[in-house]
Every structure is written in C-alpha cells, then in structure tokens.
C-alpha atoms as a PDB file:
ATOM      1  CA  UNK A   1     150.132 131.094 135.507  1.00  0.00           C
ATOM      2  CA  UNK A   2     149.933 134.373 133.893  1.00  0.00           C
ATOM      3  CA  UNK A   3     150.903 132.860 130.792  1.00  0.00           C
ATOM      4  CA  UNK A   4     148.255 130.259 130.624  1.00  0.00           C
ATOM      5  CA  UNK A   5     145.661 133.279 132.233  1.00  0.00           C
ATOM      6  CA  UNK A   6     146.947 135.567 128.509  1.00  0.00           C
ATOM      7  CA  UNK A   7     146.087 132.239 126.408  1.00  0.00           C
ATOM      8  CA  UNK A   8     142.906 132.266 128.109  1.00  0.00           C
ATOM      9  CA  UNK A   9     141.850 135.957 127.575  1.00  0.00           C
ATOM     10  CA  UNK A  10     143.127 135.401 123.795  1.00  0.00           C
ATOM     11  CA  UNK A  11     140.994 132.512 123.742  1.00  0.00           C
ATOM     12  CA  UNK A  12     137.890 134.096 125.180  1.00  0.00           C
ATOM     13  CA  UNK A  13     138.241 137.100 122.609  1.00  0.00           C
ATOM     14  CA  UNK A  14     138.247 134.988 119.738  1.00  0.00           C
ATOM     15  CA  UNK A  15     135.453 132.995 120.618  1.00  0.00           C
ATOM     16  CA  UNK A  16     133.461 136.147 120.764  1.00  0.00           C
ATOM     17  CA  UNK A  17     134.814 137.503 117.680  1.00  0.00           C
ATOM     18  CA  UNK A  18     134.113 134.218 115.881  1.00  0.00           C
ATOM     19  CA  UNK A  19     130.622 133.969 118.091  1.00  0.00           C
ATOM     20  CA  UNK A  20     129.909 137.827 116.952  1.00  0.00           C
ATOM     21  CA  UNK A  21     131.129 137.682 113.047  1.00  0.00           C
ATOM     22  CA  UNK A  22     130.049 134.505 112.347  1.00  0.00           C
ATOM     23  CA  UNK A  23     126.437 135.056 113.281  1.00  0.00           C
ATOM     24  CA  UNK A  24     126.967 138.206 110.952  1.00  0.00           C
ATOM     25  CA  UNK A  25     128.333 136.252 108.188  1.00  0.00           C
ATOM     26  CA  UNK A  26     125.908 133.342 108.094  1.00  0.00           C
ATOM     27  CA  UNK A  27     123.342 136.151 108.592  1.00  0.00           C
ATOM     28  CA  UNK A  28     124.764 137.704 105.452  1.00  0.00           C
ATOM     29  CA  UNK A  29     124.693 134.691 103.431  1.00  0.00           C
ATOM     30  CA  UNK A  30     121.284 134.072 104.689  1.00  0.00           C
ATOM     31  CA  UNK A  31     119.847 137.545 103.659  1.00  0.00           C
ATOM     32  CA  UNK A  32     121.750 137.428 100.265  1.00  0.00           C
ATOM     33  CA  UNK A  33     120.510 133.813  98.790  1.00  0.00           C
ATOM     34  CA  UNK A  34     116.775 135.183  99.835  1.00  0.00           C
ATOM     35  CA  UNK A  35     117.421 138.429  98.430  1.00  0.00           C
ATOM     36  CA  UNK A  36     118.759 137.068  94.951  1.00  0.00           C
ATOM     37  CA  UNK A  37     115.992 134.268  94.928  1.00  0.00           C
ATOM     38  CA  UNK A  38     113.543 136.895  95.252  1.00  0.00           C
ATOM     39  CA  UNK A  39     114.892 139.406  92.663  1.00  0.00           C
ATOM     40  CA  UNK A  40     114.760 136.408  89.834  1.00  0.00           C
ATOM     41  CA  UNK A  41     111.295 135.355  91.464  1.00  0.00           C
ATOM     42  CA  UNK A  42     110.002 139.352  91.140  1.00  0.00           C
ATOM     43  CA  UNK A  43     111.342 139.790  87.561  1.00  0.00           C
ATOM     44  CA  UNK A  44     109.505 136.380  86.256  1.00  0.00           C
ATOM     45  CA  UNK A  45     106.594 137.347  88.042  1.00  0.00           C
ATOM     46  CA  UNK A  46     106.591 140.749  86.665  1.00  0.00           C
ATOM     47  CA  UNK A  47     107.979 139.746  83.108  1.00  0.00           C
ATOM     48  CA  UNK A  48     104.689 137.328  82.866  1.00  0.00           C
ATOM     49  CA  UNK A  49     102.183 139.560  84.518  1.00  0.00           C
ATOM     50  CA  UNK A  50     103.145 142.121  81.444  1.00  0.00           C
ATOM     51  CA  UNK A  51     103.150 139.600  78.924  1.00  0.00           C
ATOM     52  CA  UNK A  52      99.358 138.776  79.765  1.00  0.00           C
ATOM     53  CA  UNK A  53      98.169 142.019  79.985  1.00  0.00           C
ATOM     54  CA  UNK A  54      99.256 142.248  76.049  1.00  0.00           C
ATOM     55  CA  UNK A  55      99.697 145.559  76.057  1.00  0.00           C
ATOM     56  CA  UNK A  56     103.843 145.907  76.305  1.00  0.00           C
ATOM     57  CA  UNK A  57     106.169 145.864  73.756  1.00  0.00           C
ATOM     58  CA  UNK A  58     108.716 142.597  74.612  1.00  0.00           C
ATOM     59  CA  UNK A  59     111.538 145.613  75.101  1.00  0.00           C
ATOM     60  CA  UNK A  60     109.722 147.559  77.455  1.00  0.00           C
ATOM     61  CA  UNK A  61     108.652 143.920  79.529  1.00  0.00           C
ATOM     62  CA  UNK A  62     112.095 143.356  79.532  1.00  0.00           C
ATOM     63  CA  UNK A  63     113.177 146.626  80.724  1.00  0.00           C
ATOM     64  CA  UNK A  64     110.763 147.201  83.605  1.00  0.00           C
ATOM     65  CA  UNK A  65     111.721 143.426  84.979  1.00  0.00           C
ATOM     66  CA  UNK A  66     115.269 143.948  84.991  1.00  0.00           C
ATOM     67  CA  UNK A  67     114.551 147.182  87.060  1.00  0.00           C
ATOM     68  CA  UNK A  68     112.695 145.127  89.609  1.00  0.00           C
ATOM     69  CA  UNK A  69     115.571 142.795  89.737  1.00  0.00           C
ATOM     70  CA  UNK A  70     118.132 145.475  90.315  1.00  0.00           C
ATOM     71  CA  UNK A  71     116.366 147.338  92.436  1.00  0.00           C
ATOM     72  CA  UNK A  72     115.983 144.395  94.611  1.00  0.00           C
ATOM     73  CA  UNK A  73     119.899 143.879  94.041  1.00  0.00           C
ATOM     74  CA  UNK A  74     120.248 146.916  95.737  1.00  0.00           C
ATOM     75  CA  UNK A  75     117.859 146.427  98.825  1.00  0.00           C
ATOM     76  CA  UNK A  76     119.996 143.106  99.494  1.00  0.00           C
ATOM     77  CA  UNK A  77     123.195 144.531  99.234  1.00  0.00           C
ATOM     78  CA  UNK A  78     122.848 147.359 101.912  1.00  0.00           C
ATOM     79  CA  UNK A  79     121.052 144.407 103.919  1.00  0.00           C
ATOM     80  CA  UNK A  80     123.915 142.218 103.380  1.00  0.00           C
ATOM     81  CA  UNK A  81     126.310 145.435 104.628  1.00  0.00           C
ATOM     82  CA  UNK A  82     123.592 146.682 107.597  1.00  0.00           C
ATOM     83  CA  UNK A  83     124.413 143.279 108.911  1.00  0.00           C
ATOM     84  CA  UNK A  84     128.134 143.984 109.220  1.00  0.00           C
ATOM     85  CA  UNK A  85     127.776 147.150 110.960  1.00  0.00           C
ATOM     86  CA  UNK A  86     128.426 149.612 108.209  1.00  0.00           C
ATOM     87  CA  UNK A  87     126.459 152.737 108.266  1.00  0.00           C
ATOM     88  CA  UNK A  88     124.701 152.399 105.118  1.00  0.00           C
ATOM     89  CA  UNK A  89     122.992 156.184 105.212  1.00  0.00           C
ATOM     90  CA  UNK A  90     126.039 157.521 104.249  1.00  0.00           C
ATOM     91  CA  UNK A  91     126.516 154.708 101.841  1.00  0.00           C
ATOM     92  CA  UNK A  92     123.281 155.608 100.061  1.00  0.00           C
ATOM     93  CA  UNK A  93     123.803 159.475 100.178  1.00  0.00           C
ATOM     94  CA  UNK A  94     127.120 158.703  98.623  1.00  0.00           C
ATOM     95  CA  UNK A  95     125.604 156.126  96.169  1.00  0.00           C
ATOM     96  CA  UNK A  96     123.132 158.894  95.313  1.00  0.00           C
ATOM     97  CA  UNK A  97     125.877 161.514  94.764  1.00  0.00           C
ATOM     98  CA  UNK A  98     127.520 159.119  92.097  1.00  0.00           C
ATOM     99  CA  UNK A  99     124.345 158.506  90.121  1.00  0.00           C
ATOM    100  CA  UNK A 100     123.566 161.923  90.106  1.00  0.00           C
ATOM    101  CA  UNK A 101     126.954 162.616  88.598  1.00  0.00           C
ATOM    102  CA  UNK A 102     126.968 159.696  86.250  1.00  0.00           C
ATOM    103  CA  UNK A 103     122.924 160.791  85.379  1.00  0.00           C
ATOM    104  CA  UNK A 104     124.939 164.013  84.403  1.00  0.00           C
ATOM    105  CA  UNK A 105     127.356 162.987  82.223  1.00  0.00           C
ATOM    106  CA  UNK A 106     125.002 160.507  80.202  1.00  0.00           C
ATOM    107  CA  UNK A 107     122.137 162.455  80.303  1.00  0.00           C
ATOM    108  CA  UNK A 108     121.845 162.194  76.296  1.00  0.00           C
ATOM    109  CA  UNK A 109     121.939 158.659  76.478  1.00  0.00           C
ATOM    110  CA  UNK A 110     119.474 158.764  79.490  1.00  0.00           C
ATOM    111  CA  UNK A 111     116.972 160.652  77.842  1.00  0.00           C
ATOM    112  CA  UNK A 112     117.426 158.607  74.453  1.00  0.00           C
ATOM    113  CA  UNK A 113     116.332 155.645  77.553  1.00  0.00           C
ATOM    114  CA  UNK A 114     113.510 157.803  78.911  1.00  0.00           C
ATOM    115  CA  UNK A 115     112.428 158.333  75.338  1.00  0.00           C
ATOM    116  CA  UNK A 116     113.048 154.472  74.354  1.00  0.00           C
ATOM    117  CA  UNK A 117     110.449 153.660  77.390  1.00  0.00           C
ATOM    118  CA  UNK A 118     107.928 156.228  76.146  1.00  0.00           C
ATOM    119  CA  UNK A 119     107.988 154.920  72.690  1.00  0.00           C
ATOM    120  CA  UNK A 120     107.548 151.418  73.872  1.00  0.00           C
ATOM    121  CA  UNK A 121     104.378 152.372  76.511  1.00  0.00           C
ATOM    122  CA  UNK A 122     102.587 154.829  74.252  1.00  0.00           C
ATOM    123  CA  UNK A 123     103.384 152.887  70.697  1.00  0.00           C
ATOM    124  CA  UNK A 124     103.056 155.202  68.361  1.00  0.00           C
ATOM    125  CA  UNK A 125     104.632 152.555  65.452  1.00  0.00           C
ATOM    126  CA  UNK A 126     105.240 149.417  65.821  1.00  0.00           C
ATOM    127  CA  UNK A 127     107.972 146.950  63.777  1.00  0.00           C
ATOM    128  CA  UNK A 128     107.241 146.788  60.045  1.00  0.00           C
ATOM    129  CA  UNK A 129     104.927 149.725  60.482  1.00  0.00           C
ATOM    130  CA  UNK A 130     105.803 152.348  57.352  1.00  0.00           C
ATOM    131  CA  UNK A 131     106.846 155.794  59.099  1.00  0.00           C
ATOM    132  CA  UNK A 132     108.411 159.459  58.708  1.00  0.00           C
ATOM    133  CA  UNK A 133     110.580 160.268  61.337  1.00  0.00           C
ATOM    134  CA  UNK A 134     113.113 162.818  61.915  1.00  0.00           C
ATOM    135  CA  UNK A 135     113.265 163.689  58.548  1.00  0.00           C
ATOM    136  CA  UNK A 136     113.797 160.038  57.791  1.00  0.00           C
ATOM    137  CA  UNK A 137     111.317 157.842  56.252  1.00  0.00           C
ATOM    138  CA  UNK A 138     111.048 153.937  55.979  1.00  0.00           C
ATOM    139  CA  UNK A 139     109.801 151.070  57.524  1.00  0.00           C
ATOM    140  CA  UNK A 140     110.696 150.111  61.327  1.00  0.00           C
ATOM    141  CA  UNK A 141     112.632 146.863  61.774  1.00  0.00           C
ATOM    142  CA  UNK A 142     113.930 147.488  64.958  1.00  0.00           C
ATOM    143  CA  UNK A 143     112.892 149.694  68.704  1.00  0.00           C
ATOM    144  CA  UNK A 144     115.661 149.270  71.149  1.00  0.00           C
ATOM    145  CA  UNK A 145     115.695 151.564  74.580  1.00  0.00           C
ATOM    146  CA  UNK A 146     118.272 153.269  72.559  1.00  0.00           C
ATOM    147  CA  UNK A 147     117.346 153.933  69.008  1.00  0.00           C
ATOM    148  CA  UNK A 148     114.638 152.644  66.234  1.00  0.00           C
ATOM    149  CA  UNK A 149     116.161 151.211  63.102  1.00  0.00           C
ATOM    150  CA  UNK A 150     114.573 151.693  59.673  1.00  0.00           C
ATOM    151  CA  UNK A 151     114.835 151.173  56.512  1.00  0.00           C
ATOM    152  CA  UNK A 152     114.422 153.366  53.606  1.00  0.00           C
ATOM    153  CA  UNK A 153     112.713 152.216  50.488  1.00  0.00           C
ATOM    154  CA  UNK A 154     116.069 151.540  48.715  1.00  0.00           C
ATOM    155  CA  UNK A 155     117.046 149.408  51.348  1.00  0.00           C
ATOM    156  CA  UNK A 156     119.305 151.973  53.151  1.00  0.00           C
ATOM    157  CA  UNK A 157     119.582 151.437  57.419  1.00  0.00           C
ATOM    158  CA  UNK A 158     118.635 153.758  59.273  1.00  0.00           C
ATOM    159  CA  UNK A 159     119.083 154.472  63.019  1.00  0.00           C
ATOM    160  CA  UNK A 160     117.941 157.547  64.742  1.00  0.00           C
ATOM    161  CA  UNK A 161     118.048 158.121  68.671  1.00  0.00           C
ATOM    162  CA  UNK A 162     114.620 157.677  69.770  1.00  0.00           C
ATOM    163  CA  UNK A 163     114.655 161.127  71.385  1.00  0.00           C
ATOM    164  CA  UNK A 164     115.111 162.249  68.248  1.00  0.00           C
ATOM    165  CA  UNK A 165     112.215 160.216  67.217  1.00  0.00           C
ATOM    166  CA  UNK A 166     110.465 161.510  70.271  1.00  0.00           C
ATOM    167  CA  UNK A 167     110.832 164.673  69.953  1.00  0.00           C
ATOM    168  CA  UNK A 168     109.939 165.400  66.298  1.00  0.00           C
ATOM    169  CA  UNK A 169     106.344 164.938  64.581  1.00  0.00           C
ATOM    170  CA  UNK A 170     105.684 161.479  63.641  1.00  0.00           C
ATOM    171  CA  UNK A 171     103.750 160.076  60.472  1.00  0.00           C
ATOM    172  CA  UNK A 172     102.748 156.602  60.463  1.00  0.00           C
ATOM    173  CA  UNK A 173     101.694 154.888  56.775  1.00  0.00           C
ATOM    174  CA  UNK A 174     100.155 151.735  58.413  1.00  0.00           C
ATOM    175  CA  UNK A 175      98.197 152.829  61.633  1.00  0.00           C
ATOM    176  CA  UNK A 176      94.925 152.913  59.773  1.00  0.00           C
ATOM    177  CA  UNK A 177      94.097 150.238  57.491  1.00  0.00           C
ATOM    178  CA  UNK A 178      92.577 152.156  54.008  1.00  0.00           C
ATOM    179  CA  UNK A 179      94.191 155.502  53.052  1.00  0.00           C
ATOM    180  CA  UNK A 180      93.035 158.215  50.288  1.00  0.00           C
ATOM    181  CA  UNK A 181      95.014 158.319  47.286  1.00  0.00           C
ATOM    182  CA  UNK A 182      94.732 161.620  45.278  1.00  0.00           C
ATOM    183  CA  UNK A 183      95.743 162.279  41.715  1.00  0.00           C
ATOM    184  CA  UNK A 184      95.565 165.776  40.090  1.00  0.00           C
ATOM    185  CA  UNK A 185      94.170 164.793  36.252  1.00  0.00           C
ATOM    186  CA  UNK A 186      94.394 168.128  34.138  1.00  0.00           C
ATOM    187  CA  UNK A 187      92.395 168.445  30.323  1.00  0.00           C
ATOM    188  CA  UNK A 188      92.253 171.375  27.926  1.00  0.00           C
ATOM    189  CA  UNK A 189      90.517 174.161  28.117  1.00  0.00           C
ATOM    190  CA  UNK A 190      88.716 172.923  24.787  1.00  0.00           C
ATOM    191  CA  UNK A 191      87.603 169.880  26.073  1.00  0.00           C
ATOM    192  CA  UNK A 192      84.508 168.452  27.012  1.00  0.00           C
ATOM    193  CA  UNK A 193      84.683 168.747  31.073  1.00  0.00           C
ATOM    194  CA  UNK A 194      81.782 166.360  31.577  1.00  0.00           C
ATOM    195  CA  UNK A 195      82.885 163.558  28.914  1.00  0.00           C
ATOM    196  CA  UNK A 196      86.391 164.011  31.003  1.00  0.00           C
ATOM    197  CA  UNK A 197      84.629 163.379  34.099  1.00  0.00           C
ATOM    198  CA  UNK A 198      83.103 160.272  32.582  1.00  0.00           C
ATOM    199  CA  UNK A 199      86.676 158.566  31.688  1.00  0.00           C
ATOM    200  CA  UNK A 200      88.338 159.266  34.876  1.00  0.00           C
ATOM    201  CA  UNK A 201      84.777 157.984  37.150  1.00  0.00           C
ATOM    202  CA  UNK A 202      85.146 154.781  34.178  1.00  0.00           C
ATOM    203  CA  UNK A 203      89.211 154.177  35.324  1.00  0.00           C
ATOM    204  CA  UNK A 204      88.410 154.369  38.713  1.00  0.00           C
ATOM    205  CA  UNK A 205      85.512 151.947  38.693  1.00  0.00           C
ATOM    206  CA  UNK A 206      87.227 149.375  36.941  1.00  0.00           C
ATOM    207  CA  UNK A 207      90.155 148.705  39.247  1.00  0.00           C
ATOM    208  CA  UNK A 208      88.992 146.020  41.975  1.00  0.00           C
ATOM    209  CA  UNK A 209      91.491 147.905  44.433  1.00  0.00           C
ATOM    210  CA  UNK A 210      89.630 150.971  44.684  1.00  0.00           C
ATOM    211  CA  UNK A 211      86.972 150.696  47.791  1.00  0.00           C
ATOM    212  CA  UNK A 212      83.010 152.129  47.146  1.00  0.00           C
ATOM    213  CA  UNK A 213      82.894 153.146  50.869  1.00  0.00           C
ATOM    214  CA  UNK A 214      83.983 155.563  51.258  1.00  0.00           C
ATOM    215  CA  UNK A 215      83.385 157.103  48.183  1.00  0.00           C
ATOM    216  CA  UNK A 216      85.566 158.603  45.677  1.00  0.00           C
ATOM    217  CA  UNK A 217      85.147 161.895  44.544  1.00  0.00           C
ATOM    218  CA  UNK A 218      86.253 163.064  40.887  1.00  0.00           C
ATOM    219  CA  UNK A 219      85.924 166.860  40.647  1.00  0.00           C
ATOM    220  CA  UNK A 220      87.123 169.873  38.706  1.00  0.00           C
ATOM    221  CA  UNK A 221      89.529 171.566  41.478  1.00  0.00           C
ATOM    222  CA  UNK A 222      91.227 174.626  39.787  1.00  0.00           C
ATOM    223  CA  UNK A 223      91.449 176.470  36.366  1.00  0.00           C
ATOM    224  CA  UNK A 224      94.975 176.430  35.740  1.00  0.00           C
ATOM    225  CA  UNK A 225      97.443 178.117  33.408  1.00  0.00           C
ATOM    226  CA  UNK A 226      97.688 175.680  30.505  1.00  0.00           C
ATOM    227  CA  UNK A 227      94.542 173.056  31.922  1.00  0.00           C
ATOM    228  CA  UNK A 228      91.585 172.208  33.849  1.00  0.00           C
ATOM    229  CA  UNK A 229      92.402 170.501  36.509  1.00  0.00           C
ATOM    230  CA  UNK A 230      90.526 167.341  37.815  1.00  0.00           C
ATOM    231  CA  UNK A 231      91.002 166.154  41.747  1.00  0.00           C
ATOM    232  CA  UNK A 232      90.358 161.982  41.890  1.00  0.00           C
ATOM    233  CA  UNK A 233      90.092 160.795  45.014  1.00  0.00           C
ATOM    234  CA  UNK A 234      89.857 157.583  45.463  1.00  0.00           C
ATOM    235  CA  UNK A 235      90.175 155.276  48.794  1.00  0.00           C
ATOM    236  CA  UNK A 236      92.127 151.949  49.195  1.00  0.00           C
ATOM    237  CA  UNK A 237      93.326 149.659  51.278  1.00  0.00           C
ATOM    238  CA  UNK A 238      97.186 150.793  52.853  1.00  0.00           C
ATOM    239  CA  UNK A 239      99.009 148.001  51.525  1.00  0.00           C
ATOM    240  CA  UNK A 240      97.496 148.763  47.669  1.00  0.00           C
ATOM    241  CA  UNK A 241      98.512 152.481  47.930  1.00  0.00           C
ATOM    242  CA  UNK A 242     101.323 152.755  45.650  1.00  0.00           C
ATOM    243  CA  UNK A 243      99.919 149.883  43.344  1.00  0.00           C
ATOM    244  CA  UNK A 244      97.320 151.597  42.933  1.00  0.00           C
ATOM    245  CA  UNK A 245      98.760 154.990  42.325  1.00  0.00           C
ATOM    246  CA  UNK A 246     101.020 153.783  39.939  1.00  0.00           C
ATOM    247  CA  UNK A 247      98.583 151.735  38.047  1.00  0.00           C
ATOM    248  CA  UNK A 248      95.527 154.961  38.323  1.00  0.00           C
ATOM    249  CA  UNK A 249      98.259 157.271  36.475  1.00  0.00           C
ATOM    250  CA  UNK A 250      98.971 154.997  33.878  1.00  0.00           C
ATOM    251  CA  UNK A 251      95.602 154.088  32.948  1.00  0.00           C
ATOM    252  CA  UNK A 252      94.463 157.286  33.048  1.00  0.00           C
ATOM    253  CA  UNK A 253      96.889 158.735  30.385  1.00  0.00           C
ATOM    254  CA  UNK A 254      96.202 155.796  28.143  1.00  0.00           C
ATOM    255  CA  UNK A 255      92.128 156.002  28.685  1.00  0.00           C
ATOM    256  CA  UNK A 256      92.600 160.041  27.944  1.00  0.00           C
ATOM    257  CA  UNK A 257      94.693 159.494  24.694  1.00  0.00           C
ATOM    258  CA  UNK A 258      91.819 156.820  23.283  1.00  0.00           C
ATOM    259  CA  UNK A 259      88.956 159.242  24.162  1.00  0.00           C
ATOM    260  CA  UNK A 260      90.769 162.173  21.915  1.00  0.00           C
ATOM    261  CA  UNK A 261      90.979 164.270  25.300  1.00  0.00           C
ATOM    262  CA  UNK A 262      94.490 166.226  25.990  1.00  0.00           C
ATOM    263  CA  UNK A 263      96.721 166.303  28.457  1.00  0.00           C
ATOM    264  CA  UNK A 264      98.048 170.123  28.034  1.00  0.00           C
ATOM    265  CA  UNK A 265     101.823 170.686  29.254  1.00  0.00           C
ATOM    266  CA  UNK A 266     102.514 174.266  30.186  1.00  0.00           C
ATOM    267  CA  UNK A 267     102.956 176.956  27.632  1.00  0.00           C
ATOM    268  CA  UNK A 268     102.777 180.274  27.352  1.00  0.00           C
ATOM    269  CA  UNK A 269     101.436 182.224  24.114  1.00  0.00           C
ATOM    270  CA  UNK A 270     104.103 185.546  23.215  1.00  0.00           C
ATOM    271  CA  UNK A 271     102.692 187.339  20.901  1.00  0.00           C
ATOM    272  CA  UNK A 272     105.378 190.383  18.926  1.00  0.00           C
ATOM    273  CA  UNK A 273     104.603 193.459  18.151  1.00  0.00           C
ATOM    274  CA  UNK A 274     106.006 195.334  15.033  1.00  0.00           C
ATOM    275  CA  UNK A 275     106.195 198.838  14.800  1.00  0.00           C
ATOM    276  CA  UNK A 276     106.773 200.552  11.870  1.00  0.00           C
ATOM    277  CA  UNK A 277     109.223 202.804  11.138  1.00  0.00           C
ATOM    278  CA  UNK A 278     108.407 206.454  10.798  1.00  0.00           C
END
C-alpha cells in the first residue's frame, strides 16, 4: 500500500509539472511564431512605407527595417523567457551592461554607423555625384553604413570612414546643374586692352557650350608684373566643365596669336651699372 500510495504522489507531481511546463512551453511557442511573424510583417511594412515616401537612400531603408525587426526580436525573446519564470529585469539590466561595454569598445565603428545614417538621411552626395572629401576627391560609387567609396579621376578606389566624411567640409561638383568656369587671360602692357577684350568676348560666343544666362563677364582684373590680366567668366552646364575649360584655353591662345596680341611670360628687366674707375 505505501508503495502504490509513493507511485501515486510521483504520479500526481508529474502531471502537474507536465500540466504547469507544458502550458509554458506551448505558451512559448505560441508567443515566439507571433513575435517572429510580426517582426518580418513590421520590417516589410516599414521597408515599403520608406520606399514610397522617396526620400531614403535604399541603405538607410534597409537599415531602419532591420532595426524594427530586431528590436521586435528582442521584445519576443524576454516574452518567450517571462513565460518560463525568469526574472527578465535583471536580464535586461545585464543585457544593457553588455551593450554598453560592447558600445565602448566599438565606438569608432559605431560612430562611423551613426555617421553612415546621417549621410544617408541628410544626403549631402549621392552615387556618381563628383565630390571632395577628406582631402580626397572623386566620384562616389558606393555609401555603405560604414564607409563611401570613390574613385579618383585616374581610376584609383577610394574608401574613407564616413565619419571622416562627416566630419570634414564637403564639396559637391554635381549638386547644382551649371557651374562658372573662370580663366585668367593675361596681354601686354603694349597691347590694345579693348581689341583684347573683343577676341576673348568673340571665343566665348562661339562655343555652343557656354550659356547667355547667366551672363559671362570678360574684364580686366589686375595689372600684373609682366601682363594685364583679363578675368573670363563664363557659365556652363556641370557635365561640360572641363570640356569646356580645356577647349576655352586652347582657343584662346590660338585666337590671341592670329590677332598679333601677346601672351607675356614673366620677366624681369636688370639693368648694370658701370662705374668708372677713379
């Protein structure tokens, strides 16, 4: 009899255990399918609710839904533990201490992330945009959260940290779409000034690249050692900048020579003094 009354005991405990546990572990598996069908369902949501506001880069989209689906990771996970008993205030305060110490240690590559994000809301270049960065310039192939990738005009890669790129004064060749090209023209001093003007106002006119608004401005800008100086300013569209540079200086030289007017280098005059002998 007290045998069969142990078995019986034993018997009752495990039921409850089973009866307790199992209602906790089908309660677990029930709170972890929602929780990771709703952390895919959040991050499409959020990944297309970006995309149609067009005003995200694809990296940054990217970015802020795999937060949302890690975050809700998270949530599930000290659901999944609550329902096992396990104190999960202590679990966060330790979780906490642990990313603070990890956010220590990596806190150059976390602020090279921070800086990644800000580049990506704020834009300030975009891919195949032609930039100076860092002391670096070229023309941006790639923005990660980590660095920006360009590539110099010979063709060289470059990749820079975006804090780097964040932190440091930023030019950007293709924001606006015409740019002013100047060109410093110098003539002699025994040259006619206003026949000079003439030629250079004649070059200018004739190539189709430069624009008439807004208007170019050819002007004598300083009296220099060995020449007068011109300033032409003309204004064209970005992508015909260096074109047209190129093609301005050349024409110019060869327009100058056919009109008989100089193109002084600098020299200097010494003149010697003999003194005679007493």
């Amino acid at each position: 009899d007290s045998s069969n009354e142990a078995i019986s005991i034993t018997a009752d405990q495990a039921i409850g255990i089973l009866t307790t546990y199992g209602l906790n572990v089908i309660g677990a598996i029930v709170v972890l399918c929602i929780g990771l069908f709703i952390a895919g369902s959040a991050k499409a949501f959020t990944v297309r609710a970006l995309a149609r506001v067009g005003k995200f880069e694809q990296i940054l989209i990217s970015f802020l839904g795999s937060m949302v689906k890690y975050g809700i990771w998270l949530i599930t996970a000290i659901a999944v533990l609550d329902r096992f008993g396990i104190e999960t205030t202590s679990l966060v305060a330790v979780l906490g201490a642990a990313g603070l110490a990890i956010g220590l240690a990596l806190q150059g590559t976390l602020s090279n992330i921070a800086a990644g994000v800000m580049l990506a809301v704020f834009r300030p270049f975009r891919v195949d945009d032609v930039v100076e960065v860092a002391g670096y310039s070229g023309t941006v192939k790639e923005l990660s959260l980590f660095s920006t990738e360009l590539a110099t005009p010979d063709n060289v890669q470059v990749i820079i940290p975006n804090g780097d790129v964040w932190g440091s004064a930023l030019k950007n060749f293709s924001r606006h779409p015409i740019r002013r090209l100047d060109l410093t023209v110098g003539v002699g001093y025994g040259d006619d000034l206003s026949k000079a003007s003439d030629v250079l106002a004649q070059v200018v006119a004739e190539d189709q690249r430069t624009l008439e608004e807004p208007e170019s401005l050819i002007a004598v800008s300083e009296l220099a050692d060995s020449s007068v100086n011109f300033t032409v300013r003309v204004w064209c569209r970005a992508e015909d900048f260096w074109s047209l540079k190129f093609a301005l200086t050349r024409a110019i030289k060869e327009r100058l020579d056919e009109e008989g007017l100089s193109i002084p280098f600098p020299q200097r005059d010494i003149h010697i003094i003999e003194q005679q002998r007493a």
